[in-house]
N, C-alpha and C. Protein backbone atom coordinates (compact mmCIF):
# COMPACT_ATOMS: atom_id res chain seq x y z
N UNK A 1 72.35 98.62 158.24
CA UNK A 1 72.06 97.63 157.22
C UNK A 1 72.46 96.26 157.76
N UNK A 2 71.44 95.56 157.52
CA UNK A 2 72.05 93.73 157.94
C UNK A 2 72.78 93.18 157.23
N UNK A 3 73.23 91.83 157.54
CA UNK A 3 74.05 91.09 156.68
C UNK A 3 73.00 90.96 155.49
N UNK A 4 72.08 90.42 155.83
CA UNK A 4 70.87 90.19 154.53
C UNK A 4 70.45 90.82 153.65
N UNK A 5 70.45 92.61 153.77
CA UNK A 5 70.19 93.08 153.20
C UNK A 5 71.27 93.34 151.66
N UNK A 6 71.28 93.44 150.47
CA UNK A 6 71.21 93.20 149.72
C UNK A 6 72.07 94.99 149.13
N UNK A 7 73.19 95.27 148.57
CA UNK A 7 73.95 96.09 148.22
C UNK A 7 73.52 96.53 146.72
N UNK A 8 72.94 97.37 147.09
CA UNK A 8 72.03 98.12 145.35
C UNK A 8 73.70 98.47 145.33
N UNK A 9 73.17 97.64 143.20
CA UNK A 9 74.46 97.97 142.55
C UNK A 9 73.93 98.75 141.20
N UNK A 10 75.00 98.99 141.04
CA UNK A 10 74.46 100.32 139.47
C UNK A 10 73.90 99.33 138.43
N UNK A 11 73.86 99.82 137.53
CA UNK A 11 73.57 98.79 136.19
C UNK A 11 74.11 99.33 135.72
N UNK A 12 74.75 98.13 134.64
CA UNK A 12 76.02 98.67 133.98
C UNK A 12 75.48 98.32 132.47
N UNK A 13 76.19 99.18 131.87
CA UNK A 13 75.56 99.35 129.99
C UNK A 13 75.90 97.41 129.59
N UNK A 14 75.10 97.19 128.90
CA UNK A 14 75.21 95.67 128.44
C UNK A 14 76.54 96.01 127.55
N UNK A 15 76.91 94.45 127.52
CA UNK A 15 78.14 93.84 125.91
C UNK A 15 76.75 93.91 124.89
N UNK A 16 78.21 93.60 123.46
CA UNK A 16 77.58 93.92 122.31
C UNK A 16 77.33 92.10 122.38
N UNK A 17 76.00 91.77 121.89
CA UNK A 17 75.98 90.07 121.78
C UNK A 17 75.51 89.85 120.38
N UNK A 18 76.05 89.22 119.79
CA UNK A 18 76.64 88.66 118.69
C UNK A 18 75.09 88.50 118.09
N UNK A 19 74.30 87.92 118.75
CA UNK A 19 73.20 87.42 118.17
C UNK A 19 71.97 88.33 117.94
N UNK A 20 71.84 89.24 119.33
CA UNK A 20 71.32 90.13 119.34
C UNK A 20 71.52 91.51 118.44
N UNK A 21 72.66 91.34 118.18
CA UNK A 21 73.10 93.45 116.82
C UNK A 21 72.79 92.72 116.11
N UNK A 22 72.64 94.42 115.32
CA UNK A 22 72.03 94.57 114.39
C UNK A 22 73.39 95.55 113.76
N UNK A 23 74.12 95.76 112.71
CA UNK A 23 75.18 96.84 112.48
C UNK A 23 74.58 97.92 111.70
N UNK A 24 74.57 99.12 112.23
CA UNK A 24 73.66 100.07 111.46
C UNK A 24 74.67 101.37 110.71
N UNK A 25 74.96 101.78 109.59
CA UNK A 25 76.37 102.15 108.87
C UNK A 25 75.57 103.79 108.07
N UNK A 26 75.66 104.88 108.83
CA UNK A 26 74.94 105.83 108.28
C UNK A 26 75.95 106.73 107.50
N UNK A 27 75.21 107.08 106.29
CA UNK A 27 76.01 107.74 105.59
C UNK A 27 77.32 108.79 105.21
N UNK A 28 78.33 106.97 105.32
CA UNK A 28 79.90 107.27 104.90
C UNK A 28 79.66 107.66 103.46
N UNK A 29 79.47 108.48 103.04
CA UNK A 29 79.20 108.75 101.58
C UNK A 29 80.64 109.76 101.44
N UNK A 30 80.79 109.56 99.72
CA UNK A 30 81.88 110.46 99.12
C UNK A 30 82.01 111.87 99.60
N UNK A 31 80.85 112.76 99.18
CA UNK A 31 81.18 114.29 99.72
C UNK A 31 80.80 114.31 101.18
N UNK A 32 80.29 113.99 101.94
CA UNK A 32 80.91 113.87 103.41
C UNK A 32 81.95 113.43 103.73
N UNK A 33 82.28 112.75 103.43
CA UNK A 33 83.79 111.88 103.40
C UNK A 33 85.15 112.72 103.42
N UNK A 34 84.54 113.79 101.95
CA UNK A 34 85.26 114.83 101.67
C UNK A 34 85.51 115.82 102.40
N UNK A 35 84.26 115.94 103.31
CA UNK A 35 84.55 117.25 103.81
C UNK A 35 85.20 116.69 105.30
N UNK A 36 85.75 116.03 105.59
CA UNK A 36 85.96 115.04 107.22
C UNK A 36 87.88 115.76 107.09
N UNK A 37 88.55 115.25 108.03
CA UNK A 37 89.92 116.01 107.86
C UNK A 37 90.34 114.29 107.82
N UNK A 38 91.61 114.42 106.83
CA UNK A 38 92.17 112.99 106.91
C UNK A 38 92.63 112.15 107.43
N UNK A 39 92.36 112.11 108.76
CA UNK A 39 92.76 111.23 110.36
C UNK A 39 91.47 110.73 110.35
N UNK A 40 90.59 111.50 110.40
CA UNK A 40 89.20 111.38 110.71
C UNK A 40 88.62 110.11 109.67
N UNK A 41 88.47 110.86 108.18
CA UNK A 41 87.91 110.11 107.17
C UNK A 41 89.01 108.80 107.21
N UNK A 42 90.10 108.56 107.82
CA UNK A 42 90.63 107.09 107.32
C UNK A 42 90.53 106.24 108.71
N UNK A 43 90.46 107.00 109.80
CA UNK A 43 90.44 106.03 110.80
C UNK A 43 88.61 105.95 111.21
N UNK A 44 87.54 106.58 110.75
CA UNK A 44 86.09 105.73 110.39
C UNK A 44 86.20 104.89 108.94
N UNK A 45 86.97 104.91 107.80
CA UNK A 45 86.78 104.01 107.07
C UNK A 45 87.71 103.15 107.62
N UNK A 46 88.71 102.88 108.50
CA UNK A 46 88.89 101.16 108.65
C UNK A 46 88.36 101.08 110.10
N UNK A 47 88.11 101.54 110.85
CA UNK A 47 86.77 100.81 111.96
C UNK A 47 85.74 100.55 110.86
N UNK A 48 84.96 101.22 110.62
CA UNK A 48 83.62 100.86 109.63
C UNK A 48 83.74 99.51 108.96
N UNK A 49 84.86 99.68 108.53
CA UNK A 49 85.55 97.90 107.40
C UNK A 49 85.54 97.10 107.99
N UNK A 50 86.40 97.24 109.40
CA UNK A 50 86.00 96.38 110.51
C UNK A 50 85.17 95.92 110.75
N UNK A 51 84.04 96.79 111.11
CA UNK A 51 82.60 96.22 111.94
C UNK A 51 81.73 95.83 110.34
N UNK A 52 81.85 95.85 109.49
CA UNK A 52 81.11 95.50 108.34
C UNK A 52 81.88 93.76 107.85
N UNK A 53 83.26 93.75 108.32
CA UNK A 53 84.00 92.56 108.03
C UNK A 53 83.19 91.69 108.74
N UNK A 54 83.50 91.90 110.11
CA UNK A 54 83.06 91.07 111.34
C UNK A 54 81.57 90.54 111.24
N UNK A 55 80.38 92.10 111.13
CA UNK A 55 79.61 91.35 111.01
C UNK A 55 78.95 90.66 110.01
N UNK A 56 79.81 90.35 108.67
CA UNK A 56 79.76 89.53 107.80
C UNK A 56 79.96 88.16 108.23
N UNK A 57 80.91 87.94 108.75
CA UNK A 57 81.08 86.48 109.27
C UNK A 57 80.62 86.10 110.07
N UNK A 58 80.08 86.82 110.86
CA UNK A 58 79.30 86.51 112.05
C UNK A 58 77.44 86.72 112.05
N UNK A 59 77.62 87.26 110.87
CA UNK A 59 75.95 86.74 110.57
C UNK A 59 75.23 88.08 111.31
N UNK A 60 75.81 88.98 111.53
CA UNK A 60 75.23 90.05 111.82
C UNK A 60 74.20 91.21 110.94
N UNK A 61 73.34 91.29 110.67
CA UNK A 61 72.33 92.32 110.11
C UNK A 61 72.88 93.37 109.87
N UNK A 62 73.38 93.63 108.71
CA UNK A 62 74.21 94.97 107.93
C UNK A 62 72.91 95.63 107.56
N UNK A 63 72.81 96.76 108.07
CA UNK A 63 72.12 98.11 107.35
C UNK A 63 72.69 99.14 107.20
N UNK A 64 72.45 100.12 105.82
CA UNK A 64 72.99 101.43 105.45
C UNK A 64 71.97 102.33 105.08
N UNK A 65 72.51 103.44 105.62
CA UNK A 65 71.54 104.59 104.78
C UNK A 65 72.80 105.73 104.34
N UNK A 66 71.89 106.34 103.02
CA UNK A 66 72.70 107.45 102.14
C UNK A 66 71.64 108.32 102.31
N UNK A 67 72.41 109.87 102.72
CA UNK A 67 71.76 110.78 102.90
C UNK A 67 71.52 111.42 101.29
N UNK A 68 70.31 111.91 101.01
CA UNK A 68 70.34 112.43 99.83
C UNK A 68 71.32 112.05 98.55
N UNK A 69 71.58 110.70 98.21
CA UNK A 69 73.00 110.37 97.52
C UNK A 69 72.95 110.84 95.83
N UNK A 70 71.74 111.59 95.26
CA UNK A 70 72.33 112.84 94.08
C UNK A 70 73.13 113.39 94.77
N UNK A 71 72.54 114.14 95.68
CA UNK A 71 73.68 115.37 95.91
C UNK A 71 75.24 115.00 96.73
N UNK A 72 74.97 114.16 98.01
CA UNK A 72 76.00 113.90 98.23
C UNK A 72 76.61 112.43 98.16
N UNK A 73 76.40 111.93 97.28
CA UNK A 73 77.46 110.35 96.31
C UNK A 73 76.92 109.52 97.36
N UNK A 74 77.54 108.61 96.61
CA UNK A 74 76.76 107.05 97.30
C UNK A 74 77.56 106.62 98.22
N UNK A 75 77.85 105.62 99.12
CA UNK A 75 78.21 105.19 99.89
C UNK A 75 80.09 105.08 99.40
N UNK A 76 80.87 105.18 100.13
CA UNK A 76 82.59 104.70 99.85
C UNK A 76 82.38 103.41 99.22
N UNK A 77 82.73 103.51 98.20
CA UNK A 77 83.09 102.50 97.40
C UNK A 77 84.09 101.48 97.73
N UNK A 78 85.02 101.22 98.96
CA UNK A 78 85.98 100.56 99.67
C UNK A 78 84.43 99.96 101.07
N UNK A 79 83.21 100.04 101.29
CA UNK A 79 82.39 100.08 102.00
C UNK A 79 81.27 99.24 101.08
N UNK A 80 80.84 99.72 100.00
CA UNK A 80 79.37 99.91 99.81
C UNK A 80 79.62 97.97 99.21
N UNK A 81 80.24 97.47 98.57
CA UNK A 81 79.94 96.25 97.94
C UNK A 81 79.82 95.32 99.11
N UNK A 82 80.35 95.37 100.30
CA UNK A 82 79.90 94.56 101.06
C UNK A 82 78.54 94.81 101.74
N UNK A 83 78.47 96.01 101.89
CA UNK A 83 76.68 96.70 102.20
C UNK A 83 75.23 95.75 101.63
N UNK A 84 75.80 96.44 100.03
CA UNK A 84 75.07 95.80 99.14
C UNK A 84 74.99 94.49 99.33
N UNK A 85 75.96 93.59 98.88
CA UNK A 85 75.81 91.70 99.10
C UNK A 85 75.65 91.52 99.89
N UNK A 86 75.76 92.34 101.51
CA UNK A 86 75.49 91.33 102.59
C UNK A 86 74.29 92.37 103.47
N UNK A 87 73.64 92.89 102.56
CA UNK A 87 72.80 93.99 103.62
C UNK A 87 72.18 94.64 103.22
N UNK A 88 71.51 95.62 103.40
CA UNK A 88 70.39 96.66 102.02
C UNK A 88 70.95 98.25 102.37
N UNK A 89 70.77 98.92 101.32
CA UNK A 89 71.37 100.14 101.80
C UNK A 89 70.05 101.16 101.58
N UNK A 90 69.52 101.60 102.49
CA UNK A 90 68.22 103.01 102.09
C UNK A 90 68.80 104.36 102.03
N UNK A 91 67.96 104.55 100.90
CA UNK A 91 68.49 106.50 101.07
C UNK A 91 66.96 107.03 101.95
N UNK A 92 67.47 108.49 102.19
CA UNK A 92 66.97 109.18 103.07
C UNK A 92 67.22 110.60 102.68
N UNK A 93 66.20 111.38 103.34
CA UNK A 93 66.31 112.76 103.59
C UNK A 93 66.33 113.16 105.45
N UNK A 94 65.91 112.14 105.81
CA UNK A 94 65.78 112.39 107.01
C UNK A 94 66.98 112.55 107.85
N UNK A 95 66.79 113.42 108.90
CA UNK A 95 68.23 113.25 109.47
C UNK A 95 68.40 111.98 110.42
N UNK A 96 67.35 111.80 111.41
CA UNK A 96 67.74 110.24 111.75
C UNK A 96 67.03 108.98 111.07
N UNK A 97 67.65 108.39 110.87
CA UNK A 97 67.11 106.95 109.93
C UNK A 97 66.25 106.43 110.19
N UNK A 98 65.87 106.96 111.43
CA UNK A 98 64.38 106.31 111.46
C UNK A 98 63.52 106.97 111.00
N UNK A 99 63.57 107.78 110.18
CA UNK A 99 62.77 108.80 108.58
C UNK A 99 63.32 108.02 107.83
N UNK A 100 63.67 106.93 107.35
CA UNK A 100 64.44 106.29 105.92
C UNK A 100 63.41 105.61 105.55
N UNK A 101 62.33 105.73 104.42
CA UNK A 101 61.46 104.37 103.98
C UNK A 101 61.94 103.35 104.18
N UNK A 102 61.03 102.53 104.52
CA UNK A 102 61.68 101.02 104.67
C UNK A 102 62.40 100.54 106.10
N UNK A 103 63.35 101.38 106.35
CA UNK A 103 64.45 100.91 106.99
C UNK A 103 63.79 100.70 108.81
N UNK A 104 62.91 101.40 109.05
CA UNK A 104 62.32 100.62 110.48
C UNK A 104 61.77 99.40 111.18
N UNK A 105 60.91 99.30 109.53
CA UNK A 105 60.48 97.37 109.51
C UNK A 105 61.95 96.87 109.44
N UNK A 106 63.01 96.83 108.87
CA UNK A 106 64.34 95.87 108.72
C UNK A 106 65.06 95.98 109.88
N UNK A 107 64.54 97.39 111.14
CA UNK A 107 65.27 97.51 112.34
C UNK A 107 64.05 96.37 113.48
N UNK A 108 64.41 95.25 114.00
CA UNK A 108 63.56 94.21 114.25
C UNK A 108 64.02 94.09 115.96
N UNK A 109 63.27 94.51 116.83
CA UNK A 109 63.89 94.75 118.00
C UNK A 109 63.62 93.61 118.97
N UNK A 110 62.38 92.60 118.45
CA UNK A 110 62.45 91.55 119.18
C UNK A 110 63.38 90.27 118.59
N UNK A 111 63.78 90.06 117.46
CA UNK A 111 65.10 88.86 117.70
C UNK A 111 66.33 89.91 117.54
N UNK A 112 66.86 91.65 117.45
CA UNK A 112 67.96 91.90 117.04
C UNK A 112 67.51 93.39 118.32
N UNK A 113 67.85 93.18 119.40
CA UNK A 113 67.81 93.84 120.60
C UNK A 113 69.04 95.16 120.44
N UNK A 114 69.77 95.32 120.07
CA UNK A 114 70.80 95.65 119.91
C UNK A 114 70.63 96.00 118.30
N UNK A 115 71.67 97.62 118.54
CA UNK A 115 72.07 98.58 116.95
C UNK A 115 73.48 99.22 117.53
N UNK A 116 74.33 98.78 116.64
CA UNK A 116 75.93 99.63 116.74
C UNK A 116 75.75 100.31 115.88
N UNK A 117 75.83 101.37 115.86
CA UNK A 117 75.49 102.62 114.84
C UNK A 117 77.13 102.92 114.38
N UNK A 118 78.24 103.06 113.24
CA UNK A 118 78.90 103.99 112.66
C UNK A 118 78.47 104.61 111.83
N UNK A 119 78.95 105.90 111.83
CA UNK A 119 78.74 106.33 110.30
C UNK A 119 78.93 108.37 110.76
N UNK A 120 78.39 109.06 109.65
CA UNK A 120 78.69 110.37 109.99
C UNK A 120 77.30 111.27 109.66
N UNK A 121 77.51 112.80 109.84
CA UNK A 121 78.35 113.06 110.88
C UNK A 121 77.71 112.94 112.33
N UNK A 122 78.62 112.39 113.24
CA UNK A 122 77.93 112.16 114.56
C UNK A 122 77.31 112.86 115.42
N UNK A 123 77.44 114.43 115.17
CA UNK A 123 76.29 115.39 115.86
C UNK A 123 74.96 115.48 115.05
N UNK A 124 75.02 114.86 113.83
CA UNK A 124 73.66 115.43 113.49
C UNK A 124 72.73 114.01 113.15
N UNK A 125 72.97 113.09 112.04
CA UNK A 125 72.77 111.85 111.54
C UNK A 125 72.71 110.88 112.88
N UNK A 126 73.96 110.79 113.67
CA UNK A 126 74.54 109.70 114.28
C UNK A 126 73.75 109.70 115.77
N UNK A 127 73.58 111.25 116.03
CA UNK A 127 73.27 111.11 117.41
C UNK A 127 71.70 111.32 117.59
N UNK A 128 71.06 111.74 116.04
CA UNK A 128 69.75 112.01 115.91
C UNK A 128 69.00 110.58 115.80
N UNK A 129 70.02 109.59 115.23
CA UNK A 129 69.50 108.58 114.92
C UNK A 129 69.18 107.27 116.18
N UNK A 130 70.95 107.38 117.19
CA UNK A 130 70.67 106.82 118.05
C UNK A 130 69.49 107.24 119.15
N UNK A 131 69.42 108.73 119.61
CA UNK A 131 68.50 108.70 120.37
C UNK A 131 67.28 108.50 120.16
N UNK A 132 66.52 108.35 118.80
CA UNK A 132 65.45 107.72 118.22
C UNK A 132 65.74 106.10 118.63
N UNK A 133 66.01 105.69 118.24
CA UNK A 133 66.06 103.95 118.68
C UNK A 133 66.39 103.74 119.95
N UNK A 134 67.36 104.77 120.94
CA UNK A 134 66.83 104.72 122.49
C UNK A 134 65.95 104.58 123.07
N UNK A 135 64.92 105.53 122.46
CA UNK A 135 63.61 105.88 123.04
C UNK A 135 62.83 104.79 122.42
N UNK A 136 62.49 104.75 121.55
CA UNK A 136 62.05 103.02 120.89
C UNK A 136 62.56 101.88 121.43
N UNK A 137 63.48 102.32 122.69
CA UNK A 137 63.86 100.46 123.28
C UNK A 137 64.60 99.25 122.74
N UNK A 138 65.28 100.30 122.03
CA UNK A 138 66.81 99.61 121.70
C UNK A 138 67.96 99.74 122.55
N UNK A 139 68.72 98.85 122.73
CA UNK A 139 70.27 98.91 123.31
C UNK A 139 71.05 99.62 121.96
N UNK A 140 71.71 100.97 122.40
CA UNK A 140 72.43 101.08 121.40
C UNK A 140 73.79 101.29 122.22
N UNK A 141 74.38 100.86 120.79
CA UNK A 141 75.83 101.10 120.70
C UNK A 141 76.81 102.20 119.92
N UNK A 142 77.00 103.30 119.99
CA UNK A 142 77.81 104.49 119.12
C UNK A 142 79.16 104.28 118.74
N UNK A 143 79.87 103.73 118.11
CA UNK A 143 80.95 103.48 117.46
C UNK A 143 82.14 104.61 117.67
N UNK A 144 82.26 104.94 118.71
CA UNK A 144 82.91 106.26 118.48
C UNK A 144 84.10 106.69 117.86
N UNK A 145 85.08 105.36 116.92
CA UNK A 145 85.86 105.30 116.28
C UNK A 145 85.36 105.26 114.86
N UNK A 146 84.68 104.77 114.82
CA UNK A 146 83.54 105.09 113.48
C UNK A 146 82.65 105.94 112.89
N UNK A 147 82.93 106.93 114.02
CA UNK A 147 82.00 108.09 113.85
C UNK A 147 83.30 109.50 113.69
N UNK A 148 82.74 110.75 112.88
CA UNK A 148 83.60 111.97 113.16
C UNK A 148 82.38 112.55 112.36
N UNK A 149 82.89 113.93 113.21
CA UNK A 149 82.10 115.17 112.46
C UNK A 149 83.36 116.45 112.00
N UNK A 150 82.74 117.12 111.19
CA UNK A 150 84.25 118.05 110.60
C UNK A 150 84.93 118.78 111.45
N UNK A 151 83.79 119.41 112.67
CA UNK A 151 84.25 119.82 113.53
C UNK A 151 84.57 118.82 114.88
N UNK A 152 85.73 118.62 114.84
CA UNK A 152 86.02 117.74 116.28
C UNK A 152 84.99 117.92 117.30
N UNK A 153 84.87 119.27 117.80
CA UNK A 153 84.29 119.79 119.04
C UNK A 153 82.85 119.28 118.85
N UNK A 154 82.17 119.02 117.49
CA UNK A 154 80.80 118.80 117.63
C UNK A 154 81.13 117.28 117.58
N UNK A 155 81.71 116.49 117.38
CA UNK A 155 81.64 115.21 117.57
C UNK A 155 82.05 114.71 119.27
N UNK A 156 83.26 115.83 119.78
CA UNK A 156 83.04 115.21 121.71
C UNK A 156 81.47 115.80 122.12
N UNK A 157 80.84 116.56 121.50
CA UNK A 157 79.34 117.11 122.65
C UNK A 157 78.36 115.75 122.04
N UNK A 158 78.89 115.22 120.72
CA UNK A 158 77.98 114.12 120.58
C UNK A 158 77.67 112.96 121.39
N UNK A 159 79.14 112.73 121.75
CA UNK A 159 79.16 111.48 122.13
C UNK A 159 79.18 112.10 123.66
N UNK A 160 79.07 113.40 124.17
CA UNK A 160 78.96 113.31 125.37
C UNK A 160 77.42 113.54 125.79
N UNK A 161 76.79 113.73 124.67
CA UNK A 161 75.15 114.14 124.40
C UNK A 161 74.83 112.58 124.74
N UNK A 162 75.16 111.50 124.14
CA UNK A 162 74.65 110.41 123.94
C UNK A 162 75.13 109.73 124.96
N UNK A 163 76.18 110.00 125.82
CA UNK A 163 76.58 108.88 127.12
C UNK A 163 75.56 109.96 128.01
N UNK A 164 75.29 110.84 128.05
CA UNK A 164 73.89 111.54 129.20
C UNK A 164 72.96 110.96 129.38
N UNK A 165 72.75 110.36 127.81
CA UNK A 165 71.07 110.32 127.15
C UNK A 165 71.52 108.83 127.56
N UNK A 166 71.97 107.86 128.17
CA UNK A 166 71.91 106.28 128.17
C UNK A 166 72.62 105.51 127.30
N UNK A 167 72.88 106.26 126.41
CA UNK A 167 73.19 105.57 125.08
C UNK A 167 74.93 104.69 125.62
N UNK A 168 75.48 103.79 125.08
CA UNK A 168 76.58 103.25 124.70
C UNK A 168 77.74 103.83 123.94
N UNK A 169 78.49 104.50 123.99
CA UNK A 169 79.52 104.95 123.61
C UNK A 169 80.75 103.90 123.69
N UNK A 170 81.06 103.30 122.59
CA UNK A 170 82.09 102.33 122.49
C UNK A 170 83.47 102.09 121.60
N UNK A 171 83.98 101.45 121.11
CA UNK A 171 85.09 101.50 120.63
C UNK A 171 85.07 100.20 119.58
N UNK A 172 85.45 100.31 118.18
CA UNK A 172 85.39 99.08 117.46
C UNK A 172 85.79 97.67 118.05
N UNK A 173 87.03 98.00 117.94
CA UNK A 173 87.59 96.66 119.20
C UNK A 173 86.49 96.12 120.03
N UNK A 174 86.54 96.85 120.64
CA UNK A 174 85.35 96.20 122.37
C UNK A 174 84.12 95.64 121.39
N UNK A 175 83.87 96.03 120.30
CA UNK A 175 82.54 95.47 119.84
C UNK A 175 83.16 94.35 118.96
N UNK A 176 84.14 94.02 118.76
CA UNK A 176 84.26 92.82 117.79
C UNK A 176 84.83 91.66 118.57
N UNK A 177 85.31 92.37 119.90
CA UNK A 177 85.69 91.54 120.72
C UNK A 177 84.31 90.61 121.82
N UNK A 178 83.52 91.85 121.89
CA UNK A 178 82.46 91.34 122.59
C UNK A 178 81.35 90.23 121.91
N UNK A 179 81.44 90.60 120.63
CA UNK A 179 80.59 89.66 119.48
C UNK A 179 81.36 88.41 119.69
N UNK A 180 82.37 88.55 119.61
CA UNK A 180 83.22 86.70 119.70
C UNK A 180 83.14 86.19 121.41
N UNK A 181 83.74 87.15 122.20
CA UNK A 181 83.62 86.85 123.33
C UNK A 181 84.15 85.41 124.28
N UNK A 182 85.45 84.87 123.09
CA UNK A 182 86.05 83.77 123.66
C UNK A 182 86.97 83.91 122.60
N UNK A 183 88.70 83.39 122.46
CA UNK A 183 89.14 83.53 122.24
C UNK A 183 89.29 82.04 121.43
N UNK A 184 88.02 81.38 121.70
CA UNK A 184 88.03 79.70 120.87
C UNK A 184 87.02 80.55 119.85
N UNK A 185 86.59 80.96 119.64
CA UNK A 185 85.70 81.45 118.42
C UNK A 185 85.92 81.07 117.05
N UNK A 186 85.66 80.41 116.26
CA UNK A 186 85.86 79.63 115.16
C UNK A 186 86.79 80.61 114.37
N UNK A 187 85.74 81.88 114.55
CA UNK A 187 86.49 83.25 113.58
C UNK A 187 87.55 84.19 114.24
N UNK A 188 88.14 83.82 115.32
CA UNK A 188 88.92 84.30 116.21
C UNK A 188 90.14 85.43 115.51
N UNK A 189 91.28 84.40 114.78
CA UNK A 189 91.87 84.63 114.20
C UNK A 189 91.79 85.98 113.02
N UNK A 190 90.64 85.19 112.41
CA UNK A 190 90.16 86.52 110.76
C UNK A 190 90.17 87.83 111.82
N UNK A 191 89.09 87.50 112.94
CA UNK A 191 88.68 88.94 113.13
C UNK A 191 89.45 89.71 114.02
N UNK A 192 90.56 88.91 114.42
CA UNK A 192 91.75 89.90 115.73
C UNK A 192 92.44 90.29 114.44
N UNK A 193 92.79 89.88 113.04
CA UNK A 193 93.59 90.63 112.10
C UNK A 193 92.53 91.74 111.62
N UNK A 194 91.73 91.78 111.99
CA UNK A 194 91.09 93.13 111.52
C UNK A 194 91.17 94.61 112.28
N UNK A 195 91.62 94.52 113.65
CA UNK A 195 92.24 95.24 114.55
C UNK A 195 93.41 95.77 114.18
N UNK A 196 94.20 95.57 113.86
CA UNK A 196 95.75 95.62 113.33
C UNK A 196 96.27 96.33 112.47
């Protein structure tokens, strides 16, 4: 090899950019909620709060979907009022959301390149949903603190299903950090107390 020649480098998964997500919040609903073990159900409801805080102030595109919500309740009520005021919430039967009426026209891939997906459960909803918007030519992002399934074991084959498949496997932090991405950020402050 010459000096000139040129050192193929990997490509590395993009940051989350602020302008580009879209926050996509799949059904944290009551009786799923219920059935989650209580590490699980409280540490996806305050990531989720998190990334729904953040991208409130930051002007980020809040979407929700409720799976069947007769049967299994509407969105967490510690969740859903900011949904609602700052975002639209679709129900569904489908398992990935891209079966949700409506909700594909509001997924807009030329100004919002980028989808951080939380929500549950992540082997079936979460990972059905991201690899649909993979293949449609989205950057996604999997929340993996925001995500659980009842069974632990099916939530590591998820997220190890979805780092195979291309997908982004990330951490709340790294995404609220990457949305600000300077530590002068007007909203700096609000959103490092949301970590905490």
């Amino acid at each position: 090899m010459s000096d000139t020649d040129e050192i193929p480098r990997p490509t590395l998964p993009a940051l989350c950019r602020q302008h580009d997500s879209q926050l996509l919040v799949i059904d944290i609903q009551d009786r799923l909620l219920g059935a989650m073990a209580q590490a699980d159900r409280l540490r996806v409801l305050k990531a989720s709060s998190a990334l729904i805080s953040a991208a409130r102030l930051l002007g980020v595109p809040l979407l929700a979907t409720e799976q069947y919500p007769r049967g299994l309740g509407a969105t967490d009520s510690s969740l859903r009022s900011d949904l609602v005021s700052h975002g639209r919430v679709f129900e569904k039967t489908s398992f990935s959301c891209c079966g949700a009426p409506g909700l594909g026209g509001q997924l807009d891939r030329e100004t919002h390149s980028q989808v951080v997906i939380a929500g549950i459960e992540a082997h079936v909803c979460v990972l059905q949903t991201a690899l649909d918007l993979h293949v449609r030519g989205f950057e996604v992002f999997v929340v993996e603190d925001a995500t659980c399934s009842r069974n632990p074991a099916h939530h590591a084959n998820a997220m190890q299903r979805l780092r195979q498949a291309g997908v982004t496997v990330t951490n709340m932090e790294s995404v609220l950090f990457e949305w600000m991405r300077d530590a002068s950020h007007p909203h700096f402050k609000v959103i490092s107390q949301l970590v905490k």
